[in-house]
PDB file of N, CA and C in Angstrom:
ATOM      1  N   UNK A   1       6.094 -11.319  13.291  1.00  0.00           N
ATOM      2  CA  UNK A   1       6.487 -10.555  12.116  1.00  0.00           C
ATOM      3  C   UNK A   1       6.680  -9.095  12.528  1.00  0.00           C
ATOM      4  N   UNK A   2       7.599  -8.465  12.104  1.00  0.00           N
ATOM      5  CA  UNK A   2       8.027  -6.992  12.509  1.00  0.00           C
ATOM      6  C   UNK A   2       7.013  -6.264  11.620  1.00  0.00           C
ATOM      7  N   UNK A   3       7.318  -5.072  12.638  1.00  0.00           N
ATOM      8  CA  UNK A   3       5.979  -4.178  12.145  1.00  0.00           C
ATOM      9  C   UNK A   3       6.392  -3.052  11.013  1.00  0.00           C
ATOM     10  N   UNK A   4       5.581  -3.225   9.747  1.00  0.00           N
ATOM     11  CA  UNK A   4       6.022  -2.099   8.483  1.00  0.00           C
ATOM     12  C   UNK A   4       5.623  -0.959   8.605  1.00  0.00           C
ATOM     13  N   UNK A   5       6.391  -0.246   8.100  1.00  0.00           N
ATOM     14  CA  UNK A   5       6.608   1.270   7.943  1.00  0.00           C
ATOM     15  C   UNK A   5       5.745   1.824   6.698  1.00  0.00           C
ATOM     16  N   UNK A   6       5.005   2.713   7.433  1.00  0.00           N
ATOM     17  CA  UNK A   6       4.347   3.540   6.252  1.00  0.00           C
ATOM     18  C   UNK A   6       4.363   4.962   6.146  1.00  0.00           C
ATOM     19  N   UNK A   7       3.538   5.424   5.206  1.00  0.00           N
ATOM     20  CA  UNK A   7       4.007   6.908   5.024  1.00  0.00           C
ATOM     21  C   UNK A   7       2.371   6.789   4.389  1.00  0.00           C
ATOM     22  N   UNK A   8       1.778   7.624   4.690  1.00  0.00           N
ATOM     23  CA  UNK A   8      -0.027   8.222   4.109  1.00  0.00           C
ATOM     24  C   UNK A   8      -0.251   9.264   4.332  1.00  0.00           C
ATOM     25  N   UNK A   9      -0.496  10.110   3.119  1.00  0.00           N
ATOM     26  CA  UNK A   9      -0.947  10.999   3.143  1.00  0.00           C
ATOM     27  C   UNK A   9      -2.243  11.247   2.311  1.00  0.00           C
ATOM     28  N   UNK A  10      -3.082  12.308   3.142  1.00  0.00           N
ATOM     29  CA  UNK A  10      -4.517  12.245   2.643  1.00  0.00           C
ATOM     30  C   UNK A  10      -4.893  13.081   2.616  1.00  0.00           C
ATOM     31  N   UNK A  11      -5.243  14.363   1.470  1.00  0.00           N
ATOM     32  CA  UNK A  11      -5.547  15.771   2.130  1.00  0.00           C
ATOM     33  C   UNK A  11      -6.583  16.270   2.294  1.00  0.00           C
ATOM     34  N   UNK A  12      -6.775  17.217   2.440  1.00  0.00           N
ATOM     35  CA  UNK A  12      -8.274  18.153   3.274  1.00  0.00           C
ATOM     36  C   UNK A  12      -8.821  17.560   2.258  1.00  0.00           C
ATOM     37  N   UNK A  13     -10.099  18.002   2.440  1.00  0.00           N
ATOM     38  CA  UNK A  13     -11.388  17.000   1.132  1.00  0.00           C
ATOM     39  C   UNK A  13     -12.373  18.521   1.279  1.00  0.00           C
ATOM     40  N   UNK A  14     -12.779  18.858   0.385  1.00  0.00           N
ATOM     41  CA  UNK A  14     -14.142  19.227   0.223  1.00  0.00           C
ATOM     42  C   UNK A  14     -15.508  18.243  -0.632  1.00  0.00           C
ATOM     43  N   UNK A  15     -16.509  18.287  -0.103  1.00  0.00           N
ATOM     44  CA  UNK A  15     -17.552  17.056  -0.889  1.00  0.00           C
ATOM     45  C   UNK A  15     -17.162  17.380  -2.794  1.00  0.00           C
ATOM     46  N   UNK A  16     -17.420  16.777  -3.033  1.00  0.00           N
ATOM     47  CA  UNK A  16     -17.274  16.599  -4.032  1.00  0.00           C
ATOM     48  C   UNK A  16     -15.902  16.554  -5.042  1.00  0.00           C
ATOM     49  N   UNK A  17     -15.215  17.210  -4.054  1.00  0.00           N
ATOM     50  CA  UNK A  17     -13.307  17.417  -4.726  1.00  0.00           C
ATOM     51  C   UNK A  17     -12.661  15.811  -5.092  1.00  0.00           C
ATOM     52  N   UNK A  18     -11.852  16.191  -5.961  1.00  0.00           N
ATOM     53  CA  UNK A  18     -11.114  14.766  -6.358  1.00  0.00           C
ATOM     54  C   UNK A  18     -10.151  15.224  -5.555  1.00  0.00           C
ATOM     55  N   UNK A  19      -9.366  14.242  -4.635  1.00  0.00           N
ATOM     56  CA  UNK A  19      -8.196  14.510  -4.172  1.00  0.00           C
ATOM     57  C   UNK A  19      -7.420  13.157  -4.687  1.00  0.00           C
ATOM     58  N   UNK A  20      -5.844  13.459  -4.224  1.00  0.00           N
ATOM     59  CA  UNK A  20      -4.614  12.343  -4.628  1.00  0.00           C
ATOM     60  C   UNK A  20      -4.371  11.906  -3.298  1.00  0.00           C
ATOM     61  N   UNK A  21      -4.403  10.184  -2.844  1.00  0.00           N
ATOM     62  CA  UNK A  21      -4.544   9.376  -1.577  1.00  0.00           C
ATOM     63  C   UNK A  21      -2.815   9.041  -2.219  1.00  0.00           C
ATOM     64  N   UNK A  22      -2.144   9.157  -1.385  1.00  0.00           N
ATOM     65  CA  UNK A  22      -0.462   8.668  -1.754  1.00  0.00           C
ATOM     66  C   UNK A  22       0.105   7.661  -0.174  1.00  0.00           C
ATOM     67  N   UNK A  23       0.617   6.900  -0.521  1.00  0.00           N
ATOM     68  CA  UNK A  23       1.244   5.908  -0.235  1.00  0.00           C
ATOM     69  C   UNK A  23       2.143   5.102  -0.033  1.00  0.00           C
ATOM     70  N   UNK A  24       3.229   4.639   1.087  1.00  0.00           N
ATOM     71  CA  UNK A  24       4.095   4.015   0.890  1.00  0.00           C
ATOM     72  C   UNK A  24       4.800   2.808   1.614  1.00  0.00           C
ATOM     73  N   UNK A  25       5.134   2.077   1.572  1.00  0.00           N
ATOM     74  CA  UNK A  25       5.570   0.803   2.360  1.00  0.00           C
ATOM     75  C   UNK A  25       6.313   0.495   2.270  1.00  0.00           C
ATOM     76  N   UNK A  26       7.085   0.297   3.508  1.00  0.00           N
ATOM     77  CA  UNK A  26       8.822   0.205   3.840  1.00  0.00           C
ATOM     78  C   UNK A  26       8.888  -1.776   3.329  1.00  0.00           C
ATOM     79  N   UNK A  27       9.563  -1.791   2.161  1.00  0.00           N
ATOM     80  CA  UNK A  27       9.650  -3.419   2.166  1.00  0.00           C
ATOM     81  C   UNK A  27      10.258  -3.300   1.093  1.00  0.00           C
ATOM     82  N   UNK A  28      11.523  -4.606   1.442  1.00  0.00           N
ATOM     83  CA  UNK A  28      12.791  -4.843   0.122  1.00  0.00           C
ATOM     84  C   UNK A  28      12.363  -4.998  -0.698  1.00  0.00           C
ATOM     85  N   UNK A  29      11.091  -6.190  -1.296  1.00  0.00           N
ATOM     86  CA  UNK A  29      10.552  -5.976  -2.524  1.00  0.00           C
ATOM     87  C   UNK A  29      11.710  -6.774  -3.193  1.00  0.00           C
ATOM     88  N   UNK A  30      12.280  -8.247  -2.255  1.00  0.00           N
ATOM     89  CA  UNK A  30      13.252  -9.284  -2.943  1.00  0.00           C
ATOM     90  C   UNK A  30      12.409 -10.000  -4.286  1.00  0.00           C
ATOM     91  N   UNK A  31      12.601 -10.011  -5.828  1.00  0.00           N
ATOM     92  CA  UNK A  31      12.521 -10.889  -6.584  1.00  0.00           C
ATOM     93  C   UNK A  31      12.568 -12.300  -6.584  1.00  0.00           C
ATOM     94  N   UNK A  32      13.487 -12.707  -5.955  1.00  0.00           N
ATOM     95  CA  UNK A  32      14.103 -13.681  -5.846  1.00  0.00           C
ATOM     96  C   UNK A  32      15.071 -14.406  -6.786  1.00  0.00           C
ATOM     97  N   UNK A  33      15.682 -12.764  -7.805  1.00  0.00           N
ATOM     98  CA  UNK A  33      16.507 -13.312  -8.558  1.00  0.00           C
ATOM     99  C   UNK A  33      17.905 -12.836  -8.689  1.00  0.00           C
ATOM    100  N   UNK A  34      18.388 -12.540  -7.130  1.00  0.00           N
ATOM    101  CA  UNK A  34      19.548 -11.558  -6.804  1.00  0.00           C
ATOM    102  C   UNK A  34      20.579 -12.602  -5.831  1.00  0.00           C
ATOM    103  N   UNK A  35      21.370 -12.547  -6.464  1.00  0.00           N
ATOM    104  CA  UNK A  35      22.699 -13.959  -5.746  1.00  0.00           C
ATOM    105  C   UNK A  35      23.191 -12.526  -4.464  1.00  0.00           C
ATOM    106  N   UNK A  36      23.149 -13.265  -3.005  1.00  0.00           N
ATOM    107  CA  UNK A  36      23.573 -12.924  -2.017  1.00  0.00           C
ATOM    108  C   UNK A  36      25.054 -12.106  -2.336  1.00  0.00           C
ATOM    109  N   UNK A  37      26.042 -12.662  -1.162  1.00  0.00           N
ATOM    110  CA  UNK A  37      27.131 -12.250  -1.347  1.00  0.00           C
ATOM    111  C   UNK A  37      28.410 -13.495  -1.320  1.00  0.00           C
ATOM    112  N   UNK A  38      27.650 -14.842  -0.963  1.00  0.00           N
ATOM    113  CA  UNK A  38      28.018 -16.245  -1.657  1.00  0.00           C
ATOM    114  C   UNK A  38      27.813 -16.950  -2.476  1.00  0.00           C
ATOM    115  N   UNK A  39      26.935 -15.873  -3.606  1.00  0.00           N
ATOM    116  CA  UNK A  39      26.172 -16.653  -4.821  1.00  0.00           C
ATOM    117  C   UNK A  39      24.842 -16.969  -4.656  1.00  0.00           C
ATOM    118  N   UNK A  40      24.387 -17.565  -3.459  1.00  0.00           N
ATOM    119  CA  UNK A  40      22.954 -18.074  -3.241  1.00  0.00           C
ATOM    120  C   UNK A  40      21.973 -17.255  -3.042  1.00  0.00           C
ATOM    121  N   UNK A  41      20.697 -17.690  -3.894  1.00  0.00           N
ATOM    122  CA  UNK A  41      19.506 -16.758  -4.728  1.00  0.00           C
ATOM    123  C   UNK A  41      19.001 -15.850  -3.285  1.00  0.00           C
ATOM    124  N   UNK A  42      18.446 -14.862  -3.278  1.00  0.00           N
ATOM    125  CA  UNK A  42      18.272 -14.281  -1.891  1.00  0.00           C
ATOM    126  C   UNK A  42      16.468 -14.918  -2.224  1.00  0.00           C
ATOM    127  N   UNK A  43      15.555 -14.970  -0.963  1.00  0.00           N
ATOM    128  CA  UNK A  43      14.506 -15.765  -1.689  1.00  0.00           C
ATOM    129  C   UNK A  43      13.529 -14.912  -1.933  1.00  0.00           C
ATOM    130  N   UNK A  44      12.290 -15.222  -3.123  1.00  0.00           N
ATOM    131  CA  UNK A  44      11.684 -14.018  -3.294  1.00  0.00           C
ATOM    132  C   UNK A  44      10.830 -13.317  -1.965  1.00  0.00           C
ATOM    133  N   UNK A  45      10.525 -12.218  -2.085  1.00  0.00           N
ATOM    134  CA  UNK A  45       9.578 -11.720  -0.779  1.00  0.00           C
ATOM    135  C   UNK A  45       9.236 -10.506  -1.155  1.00  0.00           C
ATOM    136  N   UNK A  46       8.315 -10.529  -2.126  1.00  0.00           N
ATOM    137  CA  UNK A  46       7.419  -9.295  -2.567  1.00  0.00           C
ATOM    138  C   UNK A  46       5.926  -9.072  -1.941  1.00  0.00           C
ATOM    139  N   UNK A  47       5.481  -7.470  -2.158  1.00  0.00           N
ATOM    140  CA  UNK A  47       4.213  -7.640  -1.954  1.00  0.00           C
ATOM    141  C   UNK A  47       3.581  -7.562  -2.995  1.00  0.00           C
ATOM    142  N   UNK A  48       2.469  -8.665  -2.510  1.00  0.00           N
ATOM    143  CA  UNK A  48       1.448  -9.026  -4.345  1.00  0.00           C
ATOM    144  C   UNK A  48      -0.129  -8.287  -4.122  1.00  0.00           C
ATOM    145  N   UNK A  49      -0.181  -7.675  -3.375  1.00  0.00           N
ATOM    146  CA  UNK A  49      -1.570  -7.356  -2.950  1.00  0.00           C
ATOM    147  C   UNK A  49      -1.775  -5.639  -2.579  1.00  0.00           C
ATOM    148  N   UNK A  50      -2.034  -4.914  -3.108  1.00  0.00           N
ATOM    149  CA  UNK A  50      -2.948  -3.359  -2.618  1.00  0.00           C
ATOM    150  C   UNK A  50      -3.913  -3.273  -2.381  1.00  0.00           C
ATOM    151  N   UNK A  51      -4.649  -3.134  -1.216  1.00  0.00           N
ATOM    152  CA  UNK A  51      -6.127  -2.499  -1.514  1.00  0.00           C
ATOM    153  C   UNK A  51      -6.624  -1.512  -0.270  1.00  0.00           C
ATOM    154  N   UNK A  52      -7.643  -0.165  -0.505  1.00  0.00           N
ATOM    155  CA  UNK A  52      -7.681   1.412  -0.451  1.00  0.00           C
ATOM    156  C   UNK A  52      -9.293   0.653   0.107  1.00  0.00           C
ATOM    157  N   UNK A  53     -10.026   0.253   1.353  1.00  0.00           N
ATOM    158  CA  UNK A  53     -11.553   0.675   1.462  1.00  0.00           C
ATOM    159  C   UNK A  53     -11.920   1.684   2.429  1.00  0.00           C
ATOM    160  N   UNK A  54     -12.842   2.110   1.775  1.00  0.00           N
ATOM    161  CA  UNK A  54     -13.495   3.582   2.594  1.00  0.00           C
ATOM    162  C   UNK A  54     -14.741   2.922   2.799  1.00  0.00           C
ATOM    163  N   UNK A  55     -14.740   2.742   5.087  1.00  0.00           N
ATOM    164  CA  UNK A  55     -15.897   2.446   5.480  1.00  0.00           C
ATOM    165  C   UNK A  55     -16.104   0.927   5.330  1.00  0.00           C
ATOM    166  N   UNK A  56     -14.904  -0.185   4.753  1.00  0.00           N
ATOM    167  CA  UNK A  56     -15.279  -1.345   4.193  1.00  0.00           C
ATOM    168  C   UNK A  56     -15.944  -1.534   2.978  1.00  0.00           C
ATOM    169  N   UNK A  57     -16.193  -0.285   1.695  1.00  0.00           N
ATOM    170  CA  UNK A  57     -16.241  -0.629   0.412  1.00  0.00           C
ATOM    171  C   UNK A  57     -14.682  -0.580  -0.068  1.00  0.00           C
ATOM    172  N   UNK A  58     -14.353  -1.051  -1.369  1.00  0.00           N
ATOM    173  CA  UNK A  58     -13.438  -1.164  -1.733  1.00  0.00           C
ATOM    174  C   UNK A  58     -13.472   0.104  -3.186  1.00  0.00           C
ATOM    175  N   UNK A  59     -12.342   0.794  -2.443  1.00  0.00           N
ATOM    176  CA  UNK A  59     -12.258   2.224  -3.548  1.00  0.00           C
ATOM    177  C   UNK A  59     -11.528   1.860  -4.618  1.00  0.00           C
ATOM    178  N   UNK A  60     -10.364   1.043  -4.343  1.00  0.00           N
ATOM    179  CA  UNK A  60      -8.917   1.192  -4.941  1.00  0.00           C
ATOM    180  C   UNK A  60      -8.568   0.008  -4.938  1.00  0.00           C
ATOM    181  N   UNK A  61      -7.790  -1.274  -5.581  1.00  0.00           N
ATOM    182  CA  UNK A  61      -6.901  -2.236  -5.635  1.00  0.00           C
ATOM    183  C   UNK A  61      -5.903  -2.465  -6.877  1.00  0.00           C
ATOM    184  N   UNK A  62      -5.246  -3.056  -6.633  1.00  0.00           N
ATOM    185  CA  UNK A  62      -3.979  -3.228  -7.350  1.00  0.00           C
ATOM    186  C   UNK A  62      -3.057  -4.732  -6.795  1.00  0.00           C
ATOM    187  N   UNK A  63      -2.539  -5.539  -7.961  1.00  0.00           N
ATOM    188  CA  UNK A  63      -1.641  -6.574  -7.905  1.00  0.00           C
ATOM    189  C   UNK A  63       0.185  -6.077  -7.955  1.00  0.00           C
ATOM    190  N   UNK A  64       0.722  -6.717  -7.085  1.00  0.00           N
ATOM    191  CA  UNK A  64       1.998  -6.079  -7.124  1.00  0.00           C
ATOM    192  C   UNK A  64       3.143  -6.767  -7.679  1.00  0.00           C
ATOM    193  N   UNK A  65       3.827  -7.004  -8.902  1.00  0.00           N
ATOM    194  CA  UNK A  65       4.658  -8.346  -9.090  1.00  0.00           C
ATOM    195  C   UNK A  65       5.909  -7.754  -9.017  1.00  0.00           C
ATOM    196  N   UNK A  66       6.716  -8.148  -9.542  1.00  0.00           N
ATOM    197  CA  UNK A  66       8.507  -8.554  -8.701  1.00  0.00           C
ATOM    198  C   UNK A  66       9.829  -7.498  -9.391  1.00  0.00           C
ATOM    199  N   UNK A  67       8.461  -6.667 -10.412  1.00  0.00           N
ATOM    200  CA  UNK A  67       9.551  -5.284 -11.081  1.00  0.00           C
ATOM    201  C   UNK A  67       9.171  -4.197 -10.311  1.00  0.00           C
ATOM    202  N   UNK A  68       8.042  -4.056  -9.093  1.00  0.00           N
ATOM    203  CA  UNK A  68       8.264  -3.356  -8.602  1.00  0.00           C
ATOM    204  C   UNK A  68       9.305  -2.854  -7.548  1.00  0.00           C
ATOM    205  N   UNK A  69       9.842  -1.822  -7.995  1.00  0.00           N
ATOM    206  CA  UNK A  69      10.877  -0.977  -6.387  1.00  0.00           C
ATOM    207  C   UNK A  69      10.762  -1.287  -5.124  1.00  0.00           C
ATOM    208  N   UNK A  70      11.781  -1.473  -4.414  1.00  0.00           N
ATOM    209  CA  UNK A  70      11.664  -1.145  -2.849  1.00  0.00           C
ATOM    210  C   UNK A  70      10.861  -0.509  -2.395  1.00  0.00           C
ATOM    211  N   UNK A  71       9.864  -0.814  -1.258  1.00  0.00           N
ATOM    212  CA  UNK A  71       9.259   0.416  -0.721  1.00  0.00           C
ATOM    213  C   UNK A  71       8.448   1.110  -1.975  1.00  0.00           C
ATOM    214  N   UNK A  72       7.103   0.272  -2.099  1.00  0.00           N
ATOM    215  CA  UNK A  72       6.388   0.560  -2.956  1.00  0.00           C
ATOM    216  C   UNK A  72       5.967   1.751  -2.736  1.00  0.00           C
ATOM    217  N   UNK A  73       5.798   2.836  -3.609  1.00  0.00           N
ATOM    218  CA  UNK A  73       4.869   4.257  -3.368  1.00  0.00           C
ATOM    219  C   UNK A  73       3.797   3.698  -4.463  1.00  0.00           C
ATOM    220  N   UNK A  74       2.407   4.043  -3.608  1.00  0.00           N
ATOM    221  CA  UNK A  74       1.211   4.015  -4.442  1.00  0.00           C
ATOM    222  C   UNK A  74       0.180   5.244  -4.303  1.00  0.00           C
ATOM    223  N   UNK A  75      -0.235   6.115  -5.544  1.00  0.00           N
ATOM    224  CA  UNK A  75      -1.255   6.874  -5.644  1.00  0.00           C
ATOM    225  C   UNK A  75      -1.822   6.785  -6.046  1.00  0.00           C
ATOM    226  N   UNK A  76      -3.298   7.431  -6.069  1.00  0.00           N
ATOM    227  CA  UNK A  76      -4.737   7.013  -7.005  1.00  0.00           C
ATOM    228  C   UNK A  76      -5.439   8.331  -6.438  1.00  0.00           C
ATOM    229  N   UNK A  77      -6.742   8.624  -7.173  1.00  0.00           N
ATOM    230  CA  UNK A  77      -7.661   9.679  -6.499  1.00  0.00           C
ATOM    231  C   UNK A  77      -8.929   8.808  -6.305  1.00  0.00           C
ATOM    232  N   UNK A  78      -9.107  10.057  -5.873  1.00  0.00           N
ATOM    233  CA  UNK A  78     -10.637   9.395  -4.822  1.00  0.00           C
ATOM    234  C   UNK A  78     -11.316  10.958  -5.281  1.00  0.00           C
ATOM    235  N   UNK A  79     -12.517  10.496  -5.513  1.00  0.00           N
ATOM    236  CA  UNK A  79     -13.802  11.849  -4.978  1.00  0.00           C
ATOM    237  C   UNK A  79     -14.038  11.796  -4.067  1.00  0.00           C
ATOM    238  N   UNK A  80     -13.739  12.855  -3.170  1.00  0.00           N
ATOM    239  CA  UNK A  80     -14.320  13.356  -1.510  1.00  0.00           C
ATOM    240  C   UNK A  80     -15.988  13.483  -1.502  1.00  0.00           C
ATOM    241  N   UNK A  81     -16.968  12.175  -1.071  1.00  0.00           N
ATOM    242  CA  UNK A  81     -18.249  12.498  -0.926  1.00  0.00           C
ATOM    243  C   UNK A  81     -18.493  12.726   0.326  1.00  0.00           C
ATOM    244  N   UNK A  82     -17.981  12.019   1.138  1.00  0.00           N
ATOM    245  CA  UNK A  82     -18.298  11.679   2.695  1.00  0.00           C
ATOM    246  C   UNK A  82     -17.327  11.761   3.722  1.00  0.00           C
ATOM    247  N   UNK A  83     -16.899  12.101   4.693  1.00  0.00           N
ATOM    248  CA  UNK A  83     -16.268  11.418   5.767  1.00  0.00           C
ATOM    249  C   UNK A  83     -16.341   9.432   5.708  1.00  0.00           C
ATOM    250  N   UNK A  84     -15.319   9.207   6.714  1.00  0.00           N
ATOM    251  CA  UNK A  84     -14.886   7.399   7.098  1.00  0.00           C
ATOM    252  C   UNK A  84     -13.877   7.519   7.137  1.00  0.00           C
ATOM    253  N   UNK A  85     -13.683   6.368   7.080  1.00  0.00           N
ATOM    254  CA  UNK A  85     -12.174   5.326   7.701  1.00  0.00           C
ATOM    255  C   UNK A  85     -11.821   5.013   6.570  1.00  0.00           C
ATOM    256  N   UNK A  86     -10.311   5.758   6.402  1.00  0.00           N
ATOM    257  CA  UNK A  86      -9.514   4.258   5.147  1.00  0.00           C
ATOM    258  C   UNK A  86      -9.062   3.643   5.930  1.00  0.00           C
ATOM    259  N   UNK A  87      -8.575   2.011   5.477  1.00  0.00           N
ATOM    260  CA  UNK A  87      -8.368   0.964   5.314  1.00  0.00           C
ATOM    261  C   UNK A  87      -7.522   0.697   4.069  1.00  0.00           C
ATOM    262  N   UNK A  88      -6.178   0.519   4.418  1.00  0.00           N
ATOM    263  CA  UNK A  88      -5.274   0.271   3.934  1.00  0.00           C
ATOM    264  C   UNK A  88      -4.539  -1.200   3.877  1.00  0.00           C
ATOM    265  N   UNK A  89      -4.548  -1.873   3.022  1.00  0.00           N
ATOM    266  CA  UNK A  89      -4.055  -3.507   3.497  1.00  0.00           C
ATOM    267  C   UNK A  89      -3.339  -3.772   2.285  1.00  0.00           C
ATOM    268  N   UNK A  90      -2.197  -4.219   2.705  1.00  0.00           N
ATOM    269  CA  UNK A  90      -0.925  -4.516   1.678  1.00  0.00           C
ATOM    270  C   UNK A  90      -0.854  -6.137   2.167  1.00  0.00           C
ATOM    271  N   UNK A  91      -0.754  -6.812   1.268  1.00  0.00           N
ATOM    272  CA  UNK A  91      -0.341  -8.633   1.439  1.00  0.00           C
ATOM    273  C   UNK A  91       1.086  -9.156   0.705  1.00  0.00           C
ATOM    274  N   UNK A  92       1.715 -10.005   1.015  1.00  0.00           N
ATOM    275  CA  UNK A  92       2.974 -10.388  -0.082  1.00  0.00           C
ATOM    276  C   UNK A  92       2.998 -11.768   0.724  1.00  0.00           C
ATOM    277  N   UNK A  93       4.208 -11.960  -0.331  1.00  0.00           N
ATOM    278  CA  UNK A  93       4.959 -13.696   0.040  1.00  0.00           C
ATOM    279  C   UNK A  93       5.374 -13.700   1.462  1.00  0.00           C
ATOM    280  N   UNK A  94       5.249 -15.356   1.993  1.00  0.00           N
ATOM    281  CA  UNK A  94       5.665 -15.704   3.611  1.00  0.00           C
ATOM    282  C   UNK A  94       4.525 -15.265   4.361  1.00  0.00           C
ATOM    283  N   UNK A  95       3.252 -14.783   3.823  1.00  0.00           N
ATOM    284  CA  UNK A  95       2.220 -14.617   4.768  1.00  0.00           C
ATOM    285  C   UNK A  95       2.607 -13.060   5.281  1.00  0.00           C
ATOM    286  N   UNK A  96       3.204 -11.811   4.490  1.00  0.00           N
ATOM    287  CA  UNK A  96       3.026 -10.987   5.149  1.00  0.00           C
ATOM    288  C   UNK A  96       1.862  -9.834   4.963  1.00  0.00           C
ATOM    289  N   UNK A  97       1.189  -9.590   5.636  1.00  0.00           N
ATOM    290  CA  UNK A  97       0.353  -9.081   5.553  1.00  0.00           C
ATOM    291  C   UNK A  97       0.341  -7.792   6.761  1.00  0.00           C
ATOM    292  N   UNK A  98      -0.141  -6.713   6.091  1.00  0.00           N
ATOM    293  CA  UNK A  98      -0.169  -5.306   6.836  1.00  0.00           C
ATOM    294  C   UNK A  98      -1.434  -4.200   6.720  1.00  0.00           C
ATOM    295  N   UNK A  99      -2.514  -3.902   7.938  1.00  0.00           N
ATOM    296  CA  UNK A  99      -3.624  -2.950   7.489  1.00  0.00           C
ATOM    297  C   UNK A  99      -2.899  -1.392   7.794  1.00  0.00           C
ATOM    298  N   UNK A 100      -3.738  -0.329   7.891  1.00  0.00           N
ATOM    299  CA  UNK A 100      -3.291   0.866   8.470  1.00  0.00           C
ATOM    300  C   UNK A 100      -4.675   1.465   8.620  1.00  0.00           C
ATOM    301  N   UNK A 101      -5.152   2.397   9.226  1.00  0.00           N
ATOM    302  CA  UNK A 101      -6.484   3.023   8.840  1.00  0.00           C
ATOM    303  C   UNK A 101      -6.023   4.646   9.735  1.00  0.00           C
ATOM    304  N   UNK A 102      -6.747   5.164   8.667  1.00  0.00           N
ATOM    305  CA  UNK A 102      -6.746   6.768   8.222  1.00  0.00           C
ATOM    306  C   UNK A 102      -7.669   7.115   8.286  1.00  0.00           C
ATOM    307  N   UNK A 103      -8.166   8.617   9.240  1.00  0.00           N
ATOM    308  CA  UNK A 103      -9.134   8.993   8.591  1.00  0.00           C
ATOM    309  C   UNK A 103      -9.314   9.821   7.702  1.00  0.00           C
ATOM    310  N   UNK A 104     -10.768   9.875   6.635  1.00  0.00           N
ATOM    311  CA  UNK A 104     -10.616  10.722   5.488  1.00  0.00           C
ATOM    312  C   UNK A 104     -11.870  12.012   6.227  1.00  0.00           C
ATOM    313  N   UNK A 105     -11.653  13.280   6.254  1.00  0.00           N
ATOM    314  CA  UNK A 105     -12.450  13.931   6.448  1.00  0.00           C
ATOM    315  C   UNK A 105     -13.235  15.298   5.143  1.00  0.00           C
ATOM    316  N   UNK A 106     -14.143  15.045   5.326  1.00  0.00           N
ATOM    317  CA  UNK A 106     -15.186  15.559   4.054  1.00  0.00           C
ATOM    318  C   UNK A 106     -15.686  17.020   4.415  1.00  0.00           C
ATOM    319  N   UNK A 107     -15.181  18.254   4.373  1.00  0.00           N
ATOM    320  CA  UNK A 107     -15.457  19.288   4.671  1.00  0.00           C
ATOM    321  C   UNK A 107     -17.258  19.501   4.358  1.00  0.00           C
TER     322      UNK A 107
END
């Protein structure tokens, strides 16, 4: 499986600050309800799965269905308590599945 394209951004943190974790993933985001260019259905291939853990807890998740855009952008906030590792993992149809990990640093 070819390797997806992302875009993360995560900014400075002070303890206690809410910051905005933003997000994005290079993927057609096929429905499966779009006739080719011979008529025949193109097949669906969305991603159905978000999820954001810091350290291996789970901060953030989200389900993704078939009105979402190309190249999903996803944001959410987080309270800056600590330093760790995000963990980024996007899943969809055909078994595709993608992690990323970031670090978050906690002034």
């Amino acid at each position: 499986m070819a390797t997806a394209r992302t875009l993360i951004n995560i900014p400075a943190a002070r303890s206690g600050e809410v910051i905005e974790i933003r997000a994005t993933l290079g993927h057609p985001m096929e429905t499966g309800h779009r006739p080719d260019s011979v008529g025949k259905l193109v097949p669906r291939n969305i991603v159905t799965r978000f999820e954001c853990r810091l350290d291996g807890e789970r901060i953030f998740g989200m389900d993704l269905f078939p009105a979402i855009a190309a190249n999903p952008y996803i944001a959410f906030t987080l309270r800056a308590q600590r330093s760790g590792t995000l963990t980024f993992t996007w899943e969809g149809d055909n078994g595709f599945q993608h992690s990323e990990t970031k670090a978050l640093t906690v002034a």
